[in-house]
PDB file of N, CA and C in Angstrom:
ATOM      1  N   UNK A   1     -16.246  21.471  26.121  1.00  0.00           N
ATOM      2  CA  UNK A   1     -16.196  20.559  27.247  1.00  0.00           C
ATOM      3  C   UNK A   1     -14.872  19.808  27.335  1.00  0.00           C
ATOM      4  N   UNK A   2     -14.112  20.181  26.600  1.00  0.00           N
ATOM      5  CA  UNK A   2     -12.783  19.637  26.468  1.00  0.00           C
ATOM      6  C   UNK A   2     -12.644  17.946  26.414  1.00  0.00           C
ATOM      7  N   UNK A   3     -13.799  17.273  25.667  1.00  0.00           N
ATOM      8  CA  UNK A   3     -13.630  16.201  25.902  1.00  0.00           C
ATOM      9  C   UNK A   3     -13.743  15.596  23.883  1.00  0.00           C
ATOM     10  N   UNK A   4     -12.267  14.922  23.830  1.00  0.00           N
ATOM     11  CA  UNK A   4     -12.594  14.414  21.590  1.00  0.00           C
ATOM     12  C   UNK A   4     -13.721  13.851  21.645  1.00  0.00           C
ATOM     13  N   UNK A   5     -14.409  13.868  20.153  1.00  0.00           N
ATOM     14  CA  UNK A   5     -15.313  13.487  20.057  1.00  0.00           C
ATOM     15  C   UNK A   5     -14.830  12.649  18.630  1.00  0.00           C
ATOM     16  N   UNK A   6     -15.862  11.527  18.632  1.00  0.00           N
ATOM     17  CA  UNK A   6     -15.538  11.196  16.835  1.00  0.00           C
ATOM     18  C   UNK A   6     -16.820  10.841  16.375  1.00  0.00           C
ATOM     19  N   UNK A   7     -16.410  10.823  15.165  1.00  0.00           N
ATOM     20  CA  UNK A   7     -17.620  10.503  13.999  1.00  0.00           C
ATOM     21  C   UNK A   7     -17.366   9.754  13.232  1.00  0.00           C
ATOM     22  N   UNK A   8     -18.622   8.915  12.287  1.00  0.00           N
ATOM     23  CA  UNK A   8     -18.118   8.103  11.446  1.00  0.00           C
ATOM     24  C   UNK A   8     -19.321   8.265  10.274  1.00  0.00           C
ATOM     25  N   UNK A   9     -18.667   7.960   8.725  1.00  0.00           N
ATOM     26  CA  UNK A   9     -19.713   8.592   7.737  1.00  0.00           C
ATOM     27  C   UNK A   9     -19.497   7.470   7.185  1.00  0.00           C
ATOM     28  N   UNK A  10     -19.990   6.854   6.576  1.00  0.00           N
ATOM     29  CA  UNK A  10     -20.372   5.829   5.341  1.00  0.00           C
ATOM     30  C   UNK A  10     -19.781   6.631   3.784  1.00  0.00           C
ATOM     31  N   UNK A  11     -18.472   5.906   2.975  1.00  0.00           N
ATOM     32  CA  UNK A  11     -18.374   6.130   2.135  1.00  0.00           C
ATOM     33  C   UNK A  11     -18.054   5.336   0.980  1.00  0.00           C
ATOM     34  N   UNK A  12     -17.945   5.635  -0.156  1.00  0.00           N
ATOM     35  CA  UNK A  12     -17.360   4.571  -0.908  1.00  0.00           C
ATOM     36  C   UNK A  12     -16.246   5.038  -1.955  1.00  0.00           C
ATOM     37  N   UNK A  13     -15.039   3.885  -1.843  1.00  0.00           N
ATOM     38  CA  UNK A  13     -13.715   4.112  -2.370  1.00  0.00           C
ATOM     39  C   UNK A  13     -14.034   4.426  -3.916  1.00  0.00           C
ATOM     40  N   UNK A  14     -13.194   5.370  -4.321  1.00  0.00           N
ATOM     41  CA  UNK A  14     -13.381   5.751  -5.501  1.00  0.00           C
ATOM     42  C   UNK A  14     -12.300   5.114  -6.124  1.00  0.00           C
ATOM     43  N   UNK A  15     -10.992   5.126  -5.733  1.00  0.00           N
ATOM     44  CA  UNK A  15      -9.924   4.678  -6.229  1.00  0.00           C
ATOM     45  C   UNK A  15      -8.526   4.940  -5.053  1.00  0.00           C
ATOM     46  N   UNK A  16      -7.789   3.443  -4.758  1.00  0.00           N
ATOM     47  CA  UNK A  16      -6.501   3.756  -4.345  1.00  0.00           C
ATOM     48  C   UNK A  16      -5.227   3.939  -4.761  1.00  0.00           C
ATOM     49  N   UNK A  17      -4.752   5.217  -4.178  1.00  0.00           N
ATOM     50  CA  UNK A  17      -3.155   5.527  -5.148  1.00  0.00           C
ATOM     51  C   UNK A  17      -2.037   4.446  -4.676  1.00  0.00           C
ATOM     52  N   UNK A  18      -1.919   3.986  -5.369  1.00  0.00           N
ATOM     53  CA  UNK A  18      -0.468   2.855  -4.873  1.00  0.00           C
ATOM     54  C   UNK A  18       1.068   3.186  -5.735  1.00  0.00           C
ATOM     55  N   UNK A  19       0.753   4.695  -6.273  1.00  0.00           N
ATOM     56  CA  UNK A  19       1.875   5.491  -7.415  1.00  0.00           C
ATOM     57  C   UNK A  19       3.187   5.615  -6.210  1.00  0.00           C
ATOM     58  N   UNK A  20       3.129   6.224  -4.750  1.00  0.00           N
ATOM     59  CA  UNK A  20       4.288   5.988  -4.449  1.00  0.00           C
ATOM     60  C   UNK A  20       3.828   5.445  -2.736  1.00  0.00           C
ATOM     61  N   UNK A  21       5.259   4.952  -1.715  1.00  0.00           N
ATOM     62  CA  UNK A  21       5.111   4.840  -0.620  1.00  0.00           C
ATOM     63  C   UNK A  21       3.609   4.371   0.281  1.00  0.00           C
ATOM     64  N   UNK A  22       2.838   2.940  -0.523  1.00  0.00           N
ATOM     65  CA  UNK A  22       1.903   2.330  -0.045  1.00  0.00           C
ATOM     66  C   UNK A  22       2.028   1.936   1.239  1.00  0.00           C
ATOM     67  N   UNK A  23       3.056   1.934   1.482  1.00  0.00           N
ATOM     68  CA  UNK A  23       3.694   1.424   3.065  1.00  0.00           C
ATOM     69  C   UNK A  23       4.583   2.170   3.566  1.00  0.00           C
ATOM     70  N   UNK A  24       5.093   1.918   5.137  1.00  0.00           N
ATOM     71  CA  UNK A  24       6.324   2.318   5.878  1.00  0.00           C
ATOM     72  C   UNK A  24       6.903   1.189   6.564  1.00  0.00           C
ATOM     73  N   UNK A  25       8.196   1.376   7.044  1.00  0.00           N
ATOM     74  CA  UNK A  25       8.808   0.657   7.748  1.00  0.00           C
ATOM     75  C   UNK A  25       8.378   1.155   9.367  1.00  0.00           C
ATOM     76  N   UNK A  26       7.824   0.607  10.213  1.00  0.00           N
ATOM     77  CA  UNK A  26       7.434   0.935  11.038  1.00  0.00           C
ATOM     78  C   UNK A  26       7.885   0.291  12.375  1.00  0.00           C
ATOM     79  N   UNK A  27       8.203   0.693  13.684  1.00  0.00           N
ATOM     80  CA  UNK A  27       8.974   0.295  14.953  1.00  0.00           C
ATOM     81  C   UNK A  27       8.131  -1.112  15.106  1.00  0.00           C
ATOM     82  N   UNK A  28       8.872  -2.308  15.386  1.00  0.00           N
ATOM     83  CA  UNK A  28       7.486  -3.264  16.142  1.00  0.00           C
ATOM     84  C   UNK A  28       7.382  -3.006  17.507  1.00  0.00           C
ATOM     85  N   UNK A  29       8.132  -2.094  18.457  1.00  0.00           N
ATOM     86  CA  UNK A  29       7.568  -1.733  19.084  1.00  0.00           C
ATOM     87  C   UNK A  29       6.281  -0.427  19.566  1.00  0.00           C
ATOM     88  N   UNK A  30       6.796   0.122  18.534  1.00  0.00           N
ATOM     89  CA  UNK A  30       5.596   1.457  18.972  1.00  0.00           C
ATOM     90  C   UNK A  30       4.591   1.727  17.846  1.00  0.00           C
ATOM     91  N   UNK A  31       5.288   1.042  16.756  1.00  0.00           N
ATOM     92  CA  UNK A  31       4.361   1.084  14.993  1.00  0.00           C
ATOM     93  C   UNK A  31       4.980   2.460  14.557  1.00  0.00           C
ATOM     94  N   UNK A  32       5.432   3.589  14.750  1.00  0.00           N
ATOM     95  CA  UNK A  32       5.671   4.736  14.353  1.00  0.00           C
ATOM     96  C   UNK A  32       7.051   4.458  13.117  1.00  0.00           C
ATOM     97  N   UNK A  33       6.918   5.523  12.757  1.00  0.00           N
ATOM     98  CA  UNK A  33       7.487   5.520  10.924  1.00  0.00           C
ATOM     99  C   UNK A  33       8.897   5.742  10.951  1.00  0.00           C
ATOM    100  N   UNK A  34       9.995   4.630  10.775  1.00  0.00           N
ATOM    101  CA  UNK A  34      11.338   4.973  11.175  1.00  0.00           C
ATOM    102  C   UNK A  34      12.115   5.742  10.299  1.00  0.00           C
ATOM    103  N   UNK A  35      12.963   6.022  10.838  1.00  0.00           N
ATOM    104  CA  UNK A  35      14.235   6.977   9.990  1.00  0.00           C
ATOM    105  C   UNK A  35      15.304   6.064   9.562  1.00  0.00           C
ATOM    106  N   UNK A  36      15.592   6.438   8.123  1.00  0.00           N
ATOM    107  CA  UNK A  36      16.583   5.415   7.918  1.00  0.00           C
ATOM    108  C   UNK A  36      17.791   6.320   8.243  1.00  0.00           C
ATOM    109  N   UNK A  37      18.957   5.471   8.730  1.00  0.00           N
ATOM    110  CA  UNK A  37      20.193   6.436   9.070  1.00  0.00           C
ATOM    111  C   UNK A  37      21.240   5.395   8.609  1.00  0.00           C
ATOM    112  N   UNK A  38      21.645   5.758   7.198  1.00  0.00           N
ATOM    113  CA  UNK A  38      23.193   4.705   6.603  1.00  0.00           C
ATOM    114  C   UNK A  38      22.037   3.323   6.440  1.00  0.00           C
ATOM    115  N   UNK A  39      22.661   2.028   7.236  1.00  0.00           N
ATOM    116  CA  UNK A  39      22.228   0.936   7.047  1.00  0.00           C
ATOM    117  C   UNK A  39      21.631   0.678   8.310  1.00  0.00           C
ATOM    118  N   UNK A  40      20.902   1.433   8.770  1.00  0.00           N
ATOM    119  CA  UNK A  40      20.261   1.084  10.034  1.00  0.00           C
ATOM    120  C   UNK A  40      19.058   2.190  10.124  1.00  0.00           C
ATOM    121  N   UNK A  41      18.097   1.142  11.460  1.00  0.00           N
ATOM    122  CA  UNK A  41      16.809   2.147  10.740  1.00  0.00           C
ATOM    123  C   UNK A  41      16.825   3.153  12.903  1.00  0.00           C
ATOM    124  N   UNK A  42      16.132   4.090  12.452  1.00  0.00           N
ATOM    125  CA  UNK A  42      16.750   4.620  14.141  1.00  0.00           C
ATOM    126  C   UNK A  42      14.779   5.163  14.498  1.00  0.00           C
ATOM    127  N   UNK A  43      14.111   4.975  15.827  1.00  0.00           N
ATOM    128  CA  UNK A  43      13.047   5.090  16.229  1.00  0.00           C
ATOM    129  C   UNK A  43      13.097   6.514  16.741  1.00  0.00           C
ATOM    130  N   UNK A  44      12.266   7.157  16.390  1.00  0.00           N
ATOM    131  CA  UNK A  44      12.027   8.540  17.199  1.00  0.00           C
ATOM    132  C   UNK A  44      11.182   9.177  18.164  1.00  0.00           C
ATOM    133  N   UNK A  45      10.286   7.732  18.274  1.00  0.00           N
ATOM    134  CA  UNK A  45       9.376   7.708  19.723  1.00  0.00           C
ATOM    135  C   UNK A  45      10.417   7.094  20.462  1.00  0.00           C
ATOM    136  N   UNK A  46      10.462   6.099  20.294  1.00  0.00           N
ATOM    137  CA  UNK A  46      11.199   5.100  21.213  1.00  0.00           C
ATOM    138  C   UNK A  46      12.976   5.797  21.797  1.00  0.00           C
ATOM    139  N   UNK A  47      13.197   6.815  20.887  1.00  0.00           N
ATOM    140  CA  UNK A  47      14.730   7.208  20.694  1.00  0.00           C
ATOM    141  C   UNK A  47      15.780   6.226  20.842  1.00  0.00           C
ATOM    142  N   UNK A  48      15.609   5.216  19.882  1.00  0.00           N
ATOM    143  CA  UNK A  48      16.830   3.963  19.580  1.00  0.00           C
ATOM    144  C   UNK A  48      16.898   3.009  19.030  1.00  0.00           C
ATOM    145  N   UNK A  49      17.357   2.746  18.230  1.00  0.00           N
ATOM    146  CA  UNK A  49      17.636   1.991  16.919  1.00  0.00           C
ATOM    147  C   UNK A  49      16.437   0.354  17.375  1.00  0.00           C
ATOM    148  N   UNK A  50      15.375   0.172  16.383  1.00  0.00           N
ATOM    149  CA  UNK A  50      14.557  -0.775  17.131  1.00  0.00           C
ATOM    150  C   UNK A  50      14.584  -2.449  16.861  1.00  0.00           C
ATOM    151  N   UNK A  51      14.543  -3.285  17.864  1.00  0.00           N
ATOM    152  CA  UNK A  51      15.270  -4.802  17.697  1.00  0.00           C
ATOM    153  C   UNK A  51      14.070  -5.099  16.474  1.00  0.00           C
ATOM    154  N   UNK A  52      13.279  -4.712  16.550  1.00  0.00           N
ATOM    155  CA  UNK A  52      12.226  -5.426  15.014  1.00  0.00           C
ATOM    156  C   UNK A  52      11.921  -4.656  14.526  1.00  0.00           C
ATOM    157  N   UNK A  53      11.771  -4.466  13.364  1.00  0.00           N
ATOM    158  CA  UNK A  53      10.599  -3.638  12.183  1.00  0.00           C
ATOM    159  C   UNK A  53       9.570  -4.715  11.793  1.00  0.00           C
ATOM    160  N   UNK A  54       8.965  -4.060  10.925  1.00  0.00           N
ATOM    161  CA  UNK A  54       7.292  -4.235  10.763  1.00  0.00           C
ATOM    162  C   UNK A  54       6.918  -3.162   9.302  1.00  0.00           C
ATOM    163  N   UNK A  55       6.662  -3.637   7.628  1.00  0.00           N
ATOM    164  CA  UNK A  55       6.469  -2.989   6.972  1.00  0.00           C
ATOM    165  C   UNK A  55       4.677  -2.932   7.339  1.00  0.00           C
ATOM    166  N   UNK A  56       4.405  -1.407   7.418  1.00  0.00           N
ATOM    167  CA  UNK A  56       3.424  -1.344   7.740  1.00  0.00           C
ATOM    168  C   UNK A  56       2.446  -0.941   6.481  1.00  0.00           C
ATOM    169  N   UNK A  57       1.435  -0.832   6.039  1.00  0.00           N
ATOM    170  CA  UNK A  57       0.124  -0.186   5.262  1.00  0.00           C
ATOM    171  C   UNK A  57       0.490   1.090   5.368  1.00  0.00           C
ATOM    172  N   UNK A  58      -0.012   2.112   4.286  1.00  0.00           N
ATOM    173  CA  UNK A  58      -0.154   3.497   4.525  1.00  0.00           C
ATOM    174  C   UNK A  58      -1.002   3.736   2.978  1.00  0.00           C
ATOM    175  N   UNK A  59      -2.189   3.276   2.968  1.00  0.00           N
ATOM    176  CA  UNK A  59      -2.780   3.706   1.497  1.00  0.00           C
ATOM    177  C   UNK A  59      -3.050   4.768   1.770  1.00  0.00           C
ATOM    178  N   UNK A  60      -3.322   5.632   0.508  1.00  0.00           N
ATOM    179  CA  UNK A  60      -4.278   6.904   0.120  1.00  0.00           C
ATOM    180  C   UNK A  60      -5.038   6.712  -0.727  1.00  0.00           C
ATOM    181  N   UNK A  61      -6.754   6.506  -0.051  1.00  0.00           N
ATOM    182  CA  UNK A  61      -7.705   6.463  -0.623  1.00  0.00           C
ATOM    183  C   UNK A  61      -8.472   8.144  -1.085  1.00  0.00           C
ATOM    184  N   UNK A  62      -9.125   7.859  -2.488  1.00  0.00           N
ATOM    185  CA  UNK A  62     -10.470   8.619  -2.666  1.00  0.00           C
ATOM    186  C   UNK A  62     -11.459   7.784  -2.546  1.00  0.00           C
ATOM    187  N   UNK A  63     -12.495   8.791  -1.238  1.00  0.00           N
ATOM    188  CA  UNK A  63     -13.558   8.698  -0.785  1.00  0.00           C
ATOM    189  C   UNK A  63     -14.502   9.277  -1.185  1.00  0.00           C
ATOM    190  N   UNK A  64     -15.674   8.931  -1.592  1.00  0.00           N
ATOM    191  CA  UNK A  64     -16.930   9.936  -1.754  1.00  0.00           C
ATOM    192  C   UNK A  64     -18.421   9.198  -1.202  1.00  0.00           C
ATOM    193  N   UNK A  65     -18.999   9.858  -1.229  1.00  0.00           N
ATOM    194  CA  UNK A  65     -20.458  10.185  -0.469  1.00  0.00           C
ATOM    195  C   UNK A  65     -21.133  10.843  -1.627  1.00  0.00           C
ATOM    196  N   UNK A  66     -22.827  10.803  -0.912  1.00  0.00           N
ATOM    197  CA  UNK A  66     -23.699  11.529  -1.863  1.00  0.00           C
ATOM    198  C   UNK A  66     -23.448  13.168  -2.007  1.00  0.00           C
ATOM    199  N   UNK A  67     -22.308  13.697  -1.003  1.00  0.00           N
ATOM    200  CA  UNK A  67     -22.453  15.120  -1.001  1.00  0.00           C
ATOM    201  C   UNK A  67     -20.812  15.554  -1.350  1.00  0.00           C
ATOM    202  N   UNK A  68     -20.025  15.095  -1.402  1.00  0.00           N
ATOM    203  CA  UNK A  68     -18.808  15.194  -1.687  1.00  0.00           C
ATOM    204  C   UNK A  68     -17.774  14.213  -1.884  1.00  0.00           C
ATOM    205  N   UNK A  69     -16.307  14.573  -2.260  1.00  0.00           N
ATOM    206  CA  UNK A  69     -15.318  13.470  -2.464  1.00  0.00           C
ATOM    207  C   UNK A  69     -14.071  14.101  -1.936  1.00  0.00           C
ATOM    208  N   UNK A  70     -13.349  13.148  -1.083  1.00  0.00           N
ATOM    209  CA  UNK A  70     -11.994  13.488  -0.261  1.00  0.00           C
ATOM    210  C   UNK A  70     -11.108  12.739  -0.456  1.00  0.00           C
ATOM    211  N   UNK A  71     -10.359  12.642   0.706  1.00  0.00           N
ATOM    212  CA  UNK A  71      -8.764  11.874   0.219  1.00  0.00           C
ATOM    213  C   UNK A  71      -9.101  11.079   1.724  1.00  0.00           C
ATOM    214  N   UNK A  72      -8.138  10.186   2.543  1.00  0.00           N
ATOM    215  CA  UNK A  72      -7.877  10.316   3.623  1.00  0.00           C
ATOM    216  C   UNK A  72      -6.618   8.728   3.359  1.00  0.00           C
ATOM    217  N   UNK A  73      -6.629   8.370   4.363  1.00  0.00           N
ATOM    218  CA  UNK A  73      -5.131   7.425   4.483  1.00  0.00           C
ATOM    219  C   UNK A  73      -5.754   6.386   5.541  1.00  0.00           C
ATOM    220  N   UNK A  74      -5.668   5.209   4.695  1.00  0.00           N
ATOM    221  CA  UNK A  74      -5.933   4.304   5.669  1.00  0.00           C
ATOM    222  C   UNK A  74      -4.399   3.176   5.731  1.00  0.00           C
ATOM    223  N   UNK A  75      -4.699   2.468   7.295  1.00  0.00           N
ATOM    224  CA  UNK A  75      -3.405   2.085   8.318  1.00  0.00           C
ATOM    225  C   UNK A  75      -3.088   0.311   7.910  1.00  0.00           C
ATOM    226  N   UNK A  76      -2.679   0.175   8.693  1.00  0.00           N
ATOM    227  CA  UNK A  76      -2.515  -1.733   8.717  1.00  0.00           C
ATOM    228  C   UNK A  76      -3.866  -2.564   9.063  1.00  0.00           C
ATOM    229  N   UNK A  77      -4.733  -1.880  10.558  1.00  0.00           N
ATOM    230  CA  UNK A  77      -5.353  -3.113  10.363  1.00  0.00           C
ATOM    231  C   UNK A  77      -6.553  -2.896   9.266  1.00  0.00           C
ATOM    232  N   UNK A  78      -7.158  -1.545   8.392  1.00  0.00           N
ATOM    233  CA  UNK A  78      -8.156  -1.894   8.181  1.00  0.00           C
ATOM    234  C   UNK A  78      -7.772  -1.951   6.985  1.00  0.00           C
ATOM    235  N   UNK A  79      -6.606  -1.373   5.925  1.00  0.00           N
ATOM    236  CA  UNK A  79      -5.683  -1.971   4.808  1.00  0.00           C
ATOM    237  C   UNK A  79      -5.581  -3.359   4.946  1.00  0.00           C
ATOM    238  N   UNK A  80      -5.395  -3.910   5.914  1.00  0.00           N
ATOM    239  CA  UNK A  80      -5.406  -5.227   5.807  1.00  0.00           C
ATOM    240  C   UNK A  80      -6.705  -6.313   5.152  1.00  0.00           C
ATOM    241  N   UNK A  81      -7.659  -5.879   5.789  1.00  0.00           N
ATOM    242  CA  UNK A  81      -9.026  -6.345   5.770  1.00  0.00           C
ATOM    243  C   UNK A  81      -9.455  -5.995   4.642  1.00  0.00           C
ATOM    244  N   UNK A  82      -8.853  -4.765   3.636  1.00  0.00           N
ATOM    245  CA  UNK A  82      -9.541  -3.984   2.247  1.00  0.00           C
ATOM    246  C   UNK A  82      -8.406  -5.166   1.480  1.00  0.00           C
ATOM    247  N   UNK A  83      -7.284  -5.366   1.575  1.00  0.00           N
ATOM    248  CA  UNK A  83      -6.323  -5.783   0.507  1.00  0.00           C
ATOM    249  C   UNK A  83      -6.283  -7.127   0.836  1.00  0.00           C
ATOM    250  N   UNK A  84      -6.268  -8.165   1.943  1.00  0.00           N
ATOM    251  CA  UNK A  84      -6.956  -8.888   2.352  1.00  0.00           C
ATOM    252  C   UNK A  84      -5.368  -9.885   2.353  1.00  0.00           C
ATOM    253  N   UNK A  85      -4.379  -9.244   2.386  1.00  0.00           N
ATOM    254  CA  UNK A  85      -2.651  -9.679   2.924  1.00  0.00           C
ATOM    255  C   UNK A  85      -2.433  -8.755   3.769  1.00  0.00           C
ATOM    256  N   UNK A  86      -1.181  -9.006   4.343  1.00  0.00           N
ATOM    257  CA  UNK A  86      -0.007  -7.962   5.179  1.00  0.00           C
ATOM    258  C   UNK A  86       0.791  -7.068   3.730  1.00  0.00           C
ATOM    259  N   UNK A  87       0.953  -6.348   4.453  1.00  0.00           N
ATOM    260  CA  UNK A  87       2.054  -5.654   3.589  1.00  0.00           C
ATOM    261  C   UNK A  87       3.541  -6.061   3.537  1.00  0.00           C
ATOM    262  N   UNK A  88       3.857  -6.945   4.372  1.00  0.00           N
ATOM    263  CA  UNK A  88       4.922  -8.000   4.437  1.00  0.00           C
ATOM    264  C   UNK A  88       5.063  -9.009   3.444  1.00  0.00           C
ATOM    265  N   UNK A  89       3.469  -9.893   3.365  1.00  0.00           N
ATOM    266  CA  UNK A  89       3.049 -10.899   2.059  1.00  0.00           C
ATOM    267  C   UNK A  89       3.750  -9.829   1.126  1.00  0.00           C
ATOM    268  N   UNK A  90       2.684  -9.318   0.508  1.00  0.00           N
ATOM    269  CA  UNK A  90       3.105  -8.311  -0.818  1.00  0.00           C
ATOM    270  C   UNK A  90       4.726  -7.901  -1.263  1.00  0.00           C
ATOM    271  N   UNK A  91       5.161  -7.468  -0.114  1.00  0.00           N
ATOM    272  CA  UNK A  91       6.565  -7.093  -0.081  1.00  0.00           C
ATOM    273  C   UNK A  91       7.817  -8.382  -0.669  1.00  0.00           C
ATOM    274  N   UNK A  92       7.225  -9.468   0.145  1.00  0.00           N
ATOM    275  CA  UNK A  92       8.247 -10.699   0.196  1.00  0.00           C
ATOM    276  C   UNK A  92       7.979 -11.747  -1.234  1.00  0.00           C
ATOM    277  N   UNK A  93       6.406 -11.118  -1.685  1.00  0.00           N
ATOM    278  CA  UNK A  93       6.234 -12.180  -3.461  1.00  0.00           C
ATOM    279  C   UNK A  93       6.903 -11.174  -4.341  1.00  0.00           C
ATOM    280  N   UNK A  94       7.637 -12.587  -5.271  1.00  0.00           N
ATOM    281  CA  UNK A  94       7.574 -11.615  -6.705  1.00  0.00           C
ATOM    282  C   UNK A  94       6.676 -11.664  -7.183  1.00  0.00           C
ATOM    283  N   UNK A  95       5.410 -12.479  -7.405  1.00  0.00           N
ATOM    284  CA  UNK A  95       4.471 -12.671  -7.987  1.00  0.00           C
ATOM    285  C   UNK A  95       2.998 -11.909  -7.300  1.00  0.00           C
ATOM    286  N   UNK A  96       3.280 -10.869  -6.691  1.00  0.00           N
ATOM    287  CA  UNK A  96       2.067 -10.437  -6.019  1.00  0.00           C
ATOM    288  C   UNK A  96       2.213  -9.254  -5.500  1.00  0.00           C
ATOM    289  N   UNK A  97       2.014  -7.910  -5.886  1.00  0.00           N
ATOM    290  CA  UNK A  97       2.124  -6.932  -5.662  1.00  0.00           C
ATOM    291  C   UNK A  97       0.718  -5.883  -5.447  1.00  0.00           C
ATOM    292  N   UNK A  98       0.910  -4.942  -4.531  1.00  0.00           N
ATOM    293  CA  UNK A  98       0.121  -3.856  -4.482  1.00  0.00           C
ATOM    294  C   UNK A  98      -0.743  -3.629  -5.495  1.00  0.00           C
ATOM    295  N   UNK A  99      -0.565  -2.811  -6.275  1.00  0.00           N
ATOM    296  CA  UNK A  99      -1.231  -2.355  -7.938  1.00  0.00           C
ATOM    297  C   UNK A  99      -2.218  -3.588  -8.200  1.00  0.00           C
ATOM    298  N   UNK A 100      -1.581  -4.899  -7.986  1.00  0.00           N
ATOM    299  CA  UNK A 100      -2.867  -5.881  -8.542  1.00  0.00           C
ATOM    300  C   UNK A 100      -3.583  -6.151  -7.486  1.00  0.00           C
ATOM    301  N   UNK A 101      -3.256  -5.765  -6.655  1.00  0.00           N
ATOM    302  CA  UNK A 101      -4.388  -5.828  -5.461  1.00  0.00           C
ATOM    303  C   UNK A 101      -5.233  -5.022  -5.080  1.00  0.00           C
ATOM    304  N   UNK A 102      -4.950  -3.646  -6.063  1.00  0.00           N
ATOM    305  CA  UNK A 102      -5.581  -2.732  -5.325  1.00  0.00           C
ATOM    306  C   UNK A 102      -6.599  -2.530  -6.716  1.00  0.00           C
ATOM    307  N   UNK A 103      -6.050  -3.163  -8.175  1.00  0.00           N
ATOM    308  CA  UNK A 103      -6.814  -3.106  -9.107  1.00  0.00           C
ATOM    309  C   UNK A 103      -8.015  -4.196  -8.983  1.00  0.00           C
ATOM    310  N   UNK A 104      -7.251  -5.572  -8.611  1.00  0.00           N
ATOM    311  CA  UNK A 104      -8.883  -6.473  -8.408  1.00  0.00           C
ATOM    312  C   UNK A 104      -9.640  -6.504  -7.197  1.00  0.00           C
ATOM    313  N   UNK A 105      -9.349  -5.279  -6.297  1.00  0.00           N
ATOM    314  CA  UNK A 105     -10.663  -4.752  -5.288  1.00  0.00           C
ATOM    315  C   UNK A 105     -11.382  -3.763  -6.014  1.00  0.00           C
ATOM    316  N   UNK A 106     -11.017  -2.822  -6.871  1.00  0.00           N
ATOM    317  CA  UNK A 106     -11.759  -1.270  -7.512  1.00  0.00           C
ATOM    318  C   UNK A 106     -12.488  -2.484  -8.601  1.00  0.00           C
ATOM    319  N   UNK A 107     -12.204  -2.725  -9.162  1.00  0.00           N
ATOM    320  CA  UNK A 107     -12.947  -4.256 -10.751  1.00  0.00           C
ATOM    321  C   UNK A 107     -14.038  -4.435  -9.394  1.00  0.00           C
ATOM    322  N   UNK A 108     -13.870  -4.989  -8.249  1.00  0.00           N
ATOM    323  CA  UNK A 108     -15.244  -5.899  -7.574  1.00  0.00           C
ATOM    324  C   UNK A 108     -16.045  -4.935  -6.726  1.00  0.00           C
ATOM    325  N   UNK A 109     -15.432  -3.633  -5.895  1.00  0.00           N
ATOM    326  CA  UNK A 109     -16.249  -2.743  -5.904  1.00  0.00           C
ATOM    327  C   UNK A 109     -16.282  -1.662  -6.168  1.00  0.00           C
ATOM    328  N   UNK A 110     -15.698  -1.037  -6.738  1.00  0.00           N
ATOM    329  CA  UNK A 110     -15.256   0.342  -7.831  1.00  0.00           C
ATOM    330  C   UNK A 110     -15.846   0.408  -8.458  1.00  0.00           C
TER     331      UNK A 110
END
């Protein structure tokens, strides 16, 4: 019928990788994942170097269910709501990083 469809399953995080690239630098205008070029970052939706960035979320979670276990990648807003900062916070403390954030959510529901 040529029309998307979506679905949604109930799962629970097994564990998040925060080993490399937890985030991107992302356009603040379009959110898409910039190119760095020398000392400047260049947009490839937008095609032109963009007046703001925005470090965005990009986890890779394991997921499982009663019938299997997967991977998938979750974004800014619902990374946000799981890690419960911006990825900006995180970025800008010395005292507060990814890894411990992603270790005292798996400790409370892991």
């Amino acid at each position: 019928d040529g029309q998307e469809k979506f679905y949604t399953a109930e799962a629970t995080i097994k564990s998040i990788d925060t080993s490399d690239e937890w985030y991107y630098i992302g356009c603040g205008k379009c959110n898409k994942k910039l190119q760095k070029e020398g000392n400047h970052f260049y947009c490839p939706k937008c095609e032109k170097e963009p007046e703001k960035t925005c470090p965005r979320y990009k986890l890779k979670l394991e997921i499982c269910d009663h019938t299997a276990t997967t991977t998938c990648t979750m974004f800014k807003t619902e990374a946000k709501k799981l890690i419960k900062q911006s990825a900006r916070f995180l970025i800008d403390r010395d005292d507060c990083d990814i890894h411990e954030q992603a270790e005292k959510f798996q400790k409370i529901y892991g």
